[in-house]
N, C-alpha and C. Protein backbone atom coordinates (compact mmCIF):
# COMPACT_ATOMS: atom_id res chain seq x y z
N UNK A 1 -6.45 -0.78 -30.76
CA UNK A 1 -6.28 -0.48 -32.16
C UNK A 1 -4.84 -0.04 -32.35
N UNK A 2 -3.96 -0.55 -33.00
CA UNK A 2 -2.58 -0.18 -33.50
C UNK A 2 -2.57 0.86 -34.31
N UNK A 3 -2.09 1.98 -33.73
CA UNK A 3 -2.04 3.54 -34.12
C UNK A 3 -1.02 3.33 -35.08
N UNK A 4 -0.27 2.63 -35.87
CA UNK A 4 0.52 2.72 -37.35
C UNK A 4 1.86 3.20 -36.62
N UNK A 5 2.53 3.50 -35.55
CA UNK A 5 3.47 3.79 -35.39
C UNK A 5 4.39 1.98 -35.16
N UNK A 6 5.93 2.36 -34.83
CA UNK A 6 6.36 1.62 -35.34
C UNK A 6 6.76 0.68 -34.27
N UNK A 7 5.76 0.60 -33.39
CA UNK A 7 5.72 -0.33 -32.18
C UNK A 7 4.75 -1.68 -33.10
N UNK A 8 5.43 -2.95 -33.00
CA UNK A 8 4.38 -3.67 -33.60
C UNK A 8 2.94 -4.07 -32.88
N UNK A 9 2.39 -4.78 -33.28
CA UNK A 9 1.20 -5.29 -32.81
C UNK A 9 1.47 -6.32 -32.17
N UNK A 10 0.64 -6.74 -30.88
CA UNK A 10 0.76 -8.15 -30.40
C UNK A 10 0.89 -9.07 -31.38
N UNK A 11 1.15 -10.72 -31.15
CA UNK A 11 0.50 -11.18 -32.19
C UNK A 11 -0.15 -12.94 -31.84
N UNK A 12 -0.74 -14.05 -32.79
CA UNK A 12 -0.50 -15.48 -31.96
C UNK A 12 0.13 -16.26 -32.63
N UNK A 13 0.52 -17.32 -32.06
CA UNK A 13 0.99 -18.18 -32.60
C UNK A 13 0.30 -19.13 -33.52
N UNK A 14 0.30 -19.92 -34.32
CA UNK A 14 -0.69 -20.91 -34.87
C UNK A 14 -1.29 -22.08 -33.49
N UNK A 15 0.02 -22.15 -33.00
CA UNK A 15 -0.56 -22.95 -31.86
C UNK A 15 -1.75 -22.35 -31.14
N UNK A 16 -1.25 -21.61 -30.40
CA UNK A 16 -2.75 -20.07 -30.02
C UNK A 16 -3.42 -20.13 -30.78
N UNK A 17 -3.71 -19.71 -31.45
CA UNK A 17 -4.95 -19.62 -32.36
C UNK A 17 -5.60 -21.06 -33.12
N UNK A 18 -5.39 -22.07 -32.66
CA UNK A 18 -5.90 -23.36 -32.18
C UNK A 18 -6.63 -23.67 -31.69
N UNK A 19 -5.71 -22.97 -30.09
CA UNK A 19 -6.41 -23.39 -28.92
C UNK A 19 -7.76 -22.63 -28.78
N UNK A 20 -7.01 -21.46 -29.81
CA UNK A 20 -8.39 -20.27 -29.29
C UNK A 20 -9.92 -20.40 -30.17
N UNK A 21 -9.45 -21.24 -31.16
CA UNK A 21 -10.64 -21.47 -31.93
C UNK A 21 -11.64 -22.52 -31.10
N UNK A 22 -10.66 -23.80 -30.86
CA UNK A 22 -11.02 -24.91 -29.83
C UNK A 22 -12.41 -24.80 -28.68
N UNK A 23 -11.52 -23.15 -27.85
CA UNK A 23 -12.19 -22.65 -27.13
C UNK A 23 -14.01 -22.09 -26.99
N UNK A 24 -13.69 -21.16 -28.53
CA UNK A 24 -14.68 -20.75 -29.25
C UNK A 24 -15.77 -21.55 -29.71
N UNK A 25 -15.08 -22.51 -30.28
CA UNK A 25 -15.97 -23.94 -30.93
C UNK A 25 -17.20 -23.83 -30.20
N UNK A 26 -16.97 -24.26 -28.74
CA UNK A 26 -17.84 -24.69 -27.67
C UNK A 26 -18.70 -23.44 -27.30
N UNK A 27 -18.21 -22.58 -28.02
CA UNK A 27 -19.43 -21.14 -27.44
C UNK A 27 -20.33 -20.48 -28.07
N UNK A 28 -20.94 -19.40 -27.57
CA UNK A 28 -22.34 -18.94 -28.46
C UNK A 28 -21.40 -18.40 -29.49
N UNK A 29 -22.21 -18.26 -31.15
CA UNK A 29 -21.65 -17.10 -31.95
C UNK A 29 -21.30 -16.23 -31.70
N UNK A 30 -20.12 -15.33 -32.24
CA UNK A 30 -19.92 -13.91 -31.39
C UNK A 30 -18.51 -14.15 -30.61
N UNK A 31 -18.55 -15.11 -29.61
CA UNK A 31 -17.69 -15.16 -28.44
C UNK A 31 -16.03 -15.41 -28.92
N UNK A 32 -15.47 -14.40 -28.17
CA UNK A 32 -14.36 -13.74 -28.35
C UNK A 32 -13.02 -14.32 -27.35
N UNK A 33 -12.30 -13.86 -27.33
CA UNK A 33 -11.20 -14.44 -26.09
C UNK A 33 -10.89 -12.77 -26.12
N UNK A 34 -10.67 -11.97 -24.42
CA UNK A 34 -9.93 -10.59 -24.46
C UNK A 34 -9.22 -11.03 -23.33
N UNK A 35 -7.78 -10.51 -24.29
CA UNK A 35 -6.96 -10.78 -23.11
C UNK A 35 -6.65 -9.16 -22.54
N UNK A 36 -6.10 -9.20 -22.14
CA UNK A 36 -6.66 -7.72 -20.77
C UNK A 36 -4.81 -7.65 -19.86
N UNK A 37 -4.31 -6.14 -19.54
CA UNK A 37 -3.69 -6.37 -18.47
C UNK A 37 -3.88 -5.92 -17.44
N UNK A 38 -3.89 -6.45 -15.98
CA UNK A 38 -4.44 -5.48 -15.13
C UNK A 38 -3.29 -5.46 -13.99
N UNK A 39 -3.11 -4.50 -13.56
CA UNK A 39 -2.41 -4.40 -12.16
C UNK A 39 -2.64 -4.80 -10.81
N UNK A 40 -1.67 -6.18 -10.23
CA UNK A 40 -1.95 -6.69 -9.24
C UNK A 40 -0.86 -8.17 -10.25
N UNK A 41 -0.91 -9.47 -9.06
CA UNK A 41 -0.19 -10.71 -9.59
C UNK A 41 0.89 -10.17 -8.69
N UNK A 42 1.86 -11.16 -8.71
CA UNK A 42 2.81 -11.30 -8.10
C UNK A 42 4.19 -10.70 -8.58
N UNK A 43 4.03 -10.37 -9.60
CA UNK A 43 5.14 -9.38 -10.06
C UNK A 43 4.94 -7.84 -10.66
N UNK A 44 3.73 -7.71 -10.57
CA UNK A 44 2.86 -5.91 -10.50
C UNK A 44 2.03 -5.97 -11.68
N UNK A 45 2.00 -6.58 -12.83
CA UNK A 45 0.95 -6.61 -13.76
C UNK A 45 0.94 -8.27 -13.80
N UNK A 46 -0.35 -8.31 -14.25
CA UNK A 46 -1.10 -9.98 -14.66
C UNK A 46 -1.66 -10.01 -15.93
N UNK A 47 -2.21 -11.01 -16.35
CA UNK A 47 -2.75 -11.18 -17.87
C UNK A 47 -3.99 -11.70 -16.92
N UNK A 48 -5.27 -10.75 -17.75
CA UNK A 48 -6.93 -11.74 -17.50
C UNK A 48 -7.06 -12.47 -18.58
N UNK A 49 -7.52 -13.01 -18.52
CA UNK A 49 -8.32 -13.89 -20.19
C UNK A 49 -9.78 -14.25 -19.81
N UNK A 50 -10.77 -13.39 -20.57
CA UNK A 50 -12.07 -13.66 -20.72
C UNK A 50 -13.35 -13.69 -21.56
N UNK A 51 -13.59 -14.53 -21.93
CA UNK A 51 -14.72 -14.75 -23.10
C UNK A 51 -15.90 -13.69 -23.38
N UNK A 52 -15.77 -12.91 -24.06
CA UNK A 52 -16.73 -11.95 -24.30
C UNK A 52 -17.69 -12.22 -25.97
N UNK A 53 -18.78 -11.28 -25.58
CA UNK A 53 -19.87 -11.25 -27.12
C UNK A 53 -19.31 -9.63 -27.37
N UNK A 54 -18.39 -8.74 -27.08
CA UNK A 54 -18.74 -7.70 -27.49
C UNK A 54 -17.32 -6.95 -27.60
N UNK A 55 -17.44 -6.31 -28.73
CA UNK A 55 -16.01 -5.47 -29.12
C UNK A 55 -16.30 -4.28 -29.16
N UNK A 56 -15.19 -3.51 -28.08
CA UNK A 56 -15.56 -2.05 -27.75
C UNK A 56 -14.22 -1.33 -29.15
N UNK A 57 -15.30 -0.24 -29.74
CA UNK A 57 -14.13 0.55 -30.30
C UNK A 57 -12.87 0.80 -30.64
N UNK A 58 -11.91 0.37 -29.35
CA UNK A 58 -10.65 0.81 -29.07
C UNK A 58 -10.02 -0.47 -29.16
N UNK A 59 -10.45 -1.46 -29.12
CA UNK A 59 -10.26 -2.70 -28.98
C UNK A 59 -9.19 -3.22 -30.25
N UNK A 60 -8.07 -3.85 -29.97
CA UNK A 60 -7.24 -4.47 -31.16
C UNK A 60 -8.34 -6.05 -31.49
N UNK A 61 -8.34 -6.51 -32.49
CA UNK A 61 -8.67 -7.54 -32.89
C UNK A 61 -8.33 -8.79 -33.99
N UNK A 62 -7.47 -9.48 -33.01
CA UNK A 62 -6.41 -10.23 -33.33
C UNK A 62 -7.12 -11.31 -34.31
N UNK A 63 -7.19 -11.93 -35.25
CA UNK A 63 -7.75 -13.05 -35.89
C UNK A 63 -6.89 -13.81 -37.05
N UNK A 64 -7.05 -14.70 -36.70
CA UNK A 64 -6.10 -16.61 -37.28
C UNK A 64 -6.41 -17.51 -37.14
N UNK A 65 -6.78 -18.34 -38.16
CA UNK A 65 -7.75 -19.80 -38.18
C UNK A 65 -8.52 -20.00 -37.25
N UNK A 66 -9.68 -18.96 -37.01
CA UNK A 66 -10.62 -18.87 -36.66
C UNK A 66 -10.82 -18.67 -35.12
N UNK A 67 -9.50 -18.18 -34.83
CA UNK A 67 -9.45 -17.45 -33.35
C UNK A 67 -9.76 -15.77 -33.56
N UNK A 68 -10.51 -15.56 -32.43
CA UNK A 68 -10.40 -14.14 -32.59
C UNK A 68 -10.10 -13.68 -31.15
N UNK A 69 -9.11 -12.48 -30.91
CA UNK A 69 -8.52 -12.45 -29.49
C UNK A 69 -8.80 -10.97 -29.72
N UNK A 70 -9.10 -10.00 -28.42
CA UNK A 70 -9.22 -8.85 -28.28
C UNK A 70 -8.45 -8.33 -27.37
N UNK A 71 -7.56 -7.12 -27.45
CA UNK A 71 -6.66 -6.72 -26.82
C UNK A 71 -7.34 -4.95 -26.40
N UNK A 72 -7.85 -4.72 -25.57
CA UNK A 72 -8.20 -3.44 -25.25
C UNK A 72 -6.81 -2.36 -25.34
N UNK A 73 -7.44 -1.17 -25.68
CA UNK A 73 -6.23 -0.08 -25.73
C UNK A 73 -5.43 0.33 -24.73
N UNK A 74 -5.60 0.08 -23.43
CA UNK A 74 -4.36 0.47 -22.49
C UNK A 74 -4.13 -1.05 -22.23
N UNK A 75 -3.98 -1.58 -22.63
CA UNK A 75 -3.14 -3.17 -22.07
C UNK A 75 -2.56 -3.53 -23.52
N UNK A 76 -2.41 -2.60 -24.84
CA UNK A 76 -2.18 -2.51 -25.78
C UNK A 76 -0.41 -1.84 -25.34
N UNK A 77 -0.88 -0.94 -24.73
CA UNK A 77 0.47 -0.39 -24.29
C UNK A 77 1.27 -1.19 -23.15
N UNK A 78 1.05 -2.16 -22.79
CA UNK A 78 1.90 -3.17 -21.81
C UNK A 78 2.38 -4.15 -22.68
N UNK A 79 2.21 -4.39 -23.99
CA UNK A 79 2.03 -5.83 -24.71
C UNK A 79 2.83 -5.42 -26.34
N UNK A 80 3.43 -4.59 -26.50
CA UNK A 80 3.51 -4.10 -28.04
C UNK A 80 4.62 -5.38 -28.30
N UNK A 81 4.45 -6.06 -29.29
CA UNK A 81 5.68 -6.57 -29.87
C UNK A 81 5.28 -7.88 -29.63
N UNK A 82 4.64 -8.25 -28.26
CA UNK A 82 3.98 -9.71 -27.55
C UNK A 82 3.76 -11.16 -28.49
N UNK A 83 4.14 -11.65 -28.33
CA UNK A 83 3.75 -13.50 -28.73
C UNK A 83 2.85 -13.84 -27.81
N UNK A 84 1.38 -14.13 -28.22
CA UNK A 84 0.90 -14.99 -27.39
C UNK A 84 1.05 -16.48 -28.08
N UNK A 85 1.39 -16.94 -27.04
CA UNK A 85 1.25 -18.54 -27.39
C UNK A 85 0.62 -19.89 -26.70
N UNK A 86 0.41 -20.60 -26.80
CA UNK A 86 -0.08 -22.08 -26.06
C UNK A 86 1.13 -23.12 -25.83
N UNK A 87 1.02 -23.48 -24.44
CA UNK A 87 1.96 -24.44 -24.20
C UNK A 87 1.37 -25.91 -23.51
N UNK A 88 1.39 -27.01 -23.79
CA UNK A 88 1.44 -27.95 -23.85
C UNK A 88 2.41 -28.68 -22.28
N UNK A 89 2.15 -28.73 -21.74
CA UNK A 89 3.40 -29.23 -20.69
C UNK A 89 2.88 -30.36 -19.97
N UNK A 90 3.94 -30.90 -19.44
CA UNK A 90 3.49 -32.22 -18.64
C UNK A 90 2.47 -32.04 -17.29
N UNK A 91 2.88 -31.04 -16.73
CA UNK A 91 2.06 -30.57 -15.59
C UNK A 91 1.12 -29.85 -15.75
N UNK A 92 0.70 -28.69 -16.67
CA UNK A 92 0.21 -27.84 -17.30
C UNK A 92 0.05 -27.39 -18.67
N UNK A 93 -1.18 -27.21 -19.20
CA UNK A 93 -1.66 -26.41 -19.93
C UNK A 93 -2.12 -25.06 -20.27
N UNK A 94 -1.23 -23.90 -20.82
CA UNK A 94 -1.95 -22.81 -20.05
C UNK A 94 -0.96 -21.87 -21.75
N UNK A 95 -2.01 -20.29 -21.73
CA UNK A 95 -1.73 -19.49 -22.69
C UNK A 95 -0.34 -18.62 -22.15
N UNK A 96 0.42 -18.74 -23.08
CA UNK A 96 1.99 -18.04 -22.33
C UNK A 96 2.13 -16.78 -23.60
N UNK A 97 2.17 -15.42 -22.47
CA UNK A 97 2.89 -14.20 -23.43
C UNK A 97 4.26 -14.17 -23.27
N UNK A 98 4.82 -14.36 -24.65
CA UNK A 98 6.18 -13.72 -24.61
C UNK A 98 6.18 -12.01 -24.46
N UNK A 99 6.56 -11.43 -24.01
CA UNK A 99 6.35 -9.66 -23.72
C UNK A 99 7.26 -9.29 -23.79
N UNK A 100 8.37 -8.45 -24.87
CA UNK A 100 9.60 -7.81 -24.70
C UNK A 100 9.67 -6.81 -23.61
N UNK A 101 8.82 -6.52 -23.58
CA UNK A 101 9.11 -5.17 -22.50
C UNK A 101 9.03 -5.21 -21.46
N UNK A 102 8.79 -6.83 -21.19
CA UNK A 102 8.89 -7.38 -19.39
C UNK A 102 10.02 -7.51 -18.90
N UNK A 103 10.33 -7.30 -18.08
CA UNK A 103 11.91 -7.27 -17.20
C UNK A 103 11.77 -8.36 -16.37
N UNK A 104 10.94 -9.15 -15.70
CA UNK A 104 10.56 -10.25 -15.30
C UNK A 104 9.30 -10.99 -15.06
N UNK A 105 9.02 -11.98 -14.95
CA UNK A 105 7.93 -12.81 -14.67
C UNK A 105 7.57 -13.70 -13.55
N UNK A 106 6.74 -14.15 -13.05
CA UNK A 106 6.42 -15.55 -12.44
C UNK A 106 6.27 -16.43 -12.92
N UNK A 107 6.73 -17.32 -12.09
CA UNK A 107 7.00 -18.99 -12.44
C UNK A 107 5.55 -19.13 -12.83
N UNK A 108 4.37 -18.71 -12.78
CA UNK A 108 2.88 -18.74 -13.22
C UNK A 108 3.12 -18.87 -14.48
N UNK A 109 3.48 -17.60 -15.04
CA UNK A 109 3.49 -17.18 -16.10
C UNK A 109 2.45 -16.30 -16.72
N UNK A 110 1.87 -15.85 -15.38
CA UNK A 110 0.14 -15.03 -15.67
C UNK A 110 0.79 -13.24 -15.72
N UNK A 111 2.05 -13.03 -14.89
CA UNK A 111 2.57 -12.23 -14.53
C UNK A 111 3.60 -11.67 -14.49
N UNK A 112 3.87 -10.48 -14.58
CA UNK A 112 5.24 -9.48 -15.13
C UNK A 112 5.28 -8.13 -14.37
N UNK A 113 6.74 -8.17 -14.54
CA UNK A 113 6.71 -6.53 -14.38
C UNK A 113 7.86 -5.97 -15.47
N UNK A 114 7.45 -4.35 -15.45
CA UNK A 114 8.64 -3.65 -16.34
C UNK A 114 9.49 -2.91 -15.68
């Protein structure tokens, strides 16, 4: 949940929120995309991404043409300002955060550190 201070909110792209509807399409009512950060990956934090029916309290809840993305409250604080987006590539398809407050990444792109 974005406490009103003057850190912005994550946010998606139209592209993202495409893909994320796309995703949804194919699932029970309810089902969500939470993206999550957890510690571990190859550069000390990672991004999870996992389909849930259920929104806890604390939970940010991102929604745009019919994506809905959930950002829990301490991975809220790894992500302030964040672009999620969808990329398209010749080799790969895969959800890419832009993260200001990352100091670097892996060539994955699942992973960061600050």
């Amino acid at each position: 949940m974005h406490d009103g201070s003057d850190t912005p909110p994550p946010t998606l792209t139209d592209r993202a929120a495409r893909r994320v509807a796309e995703i949804l399409s194919g699932e029970a009512d309810g089902t969500m995309l939470r993206i999550a950060v957890l510690g571990g990956g190859c550069s000390g934090f990672q991004y999870d991404y996992s389909l849930v029916t259920e929104k806890n309290d604390d939970d940010l809840l991102l929604e745009k043409g019919g994506a809905k993305v959930l950002i829990d409250e301490m991975s809220q604080q790894y992500m302030p300002g964040a672009v999620i987006d969808y990329a398209e590539e010749l080799i790969a398809a895969a959800f890419r955060i832009e993260n200001p407050i990352a100091t670097s990444g892996c060539g994955c792109g699942t992973s960061f550190s600050l």
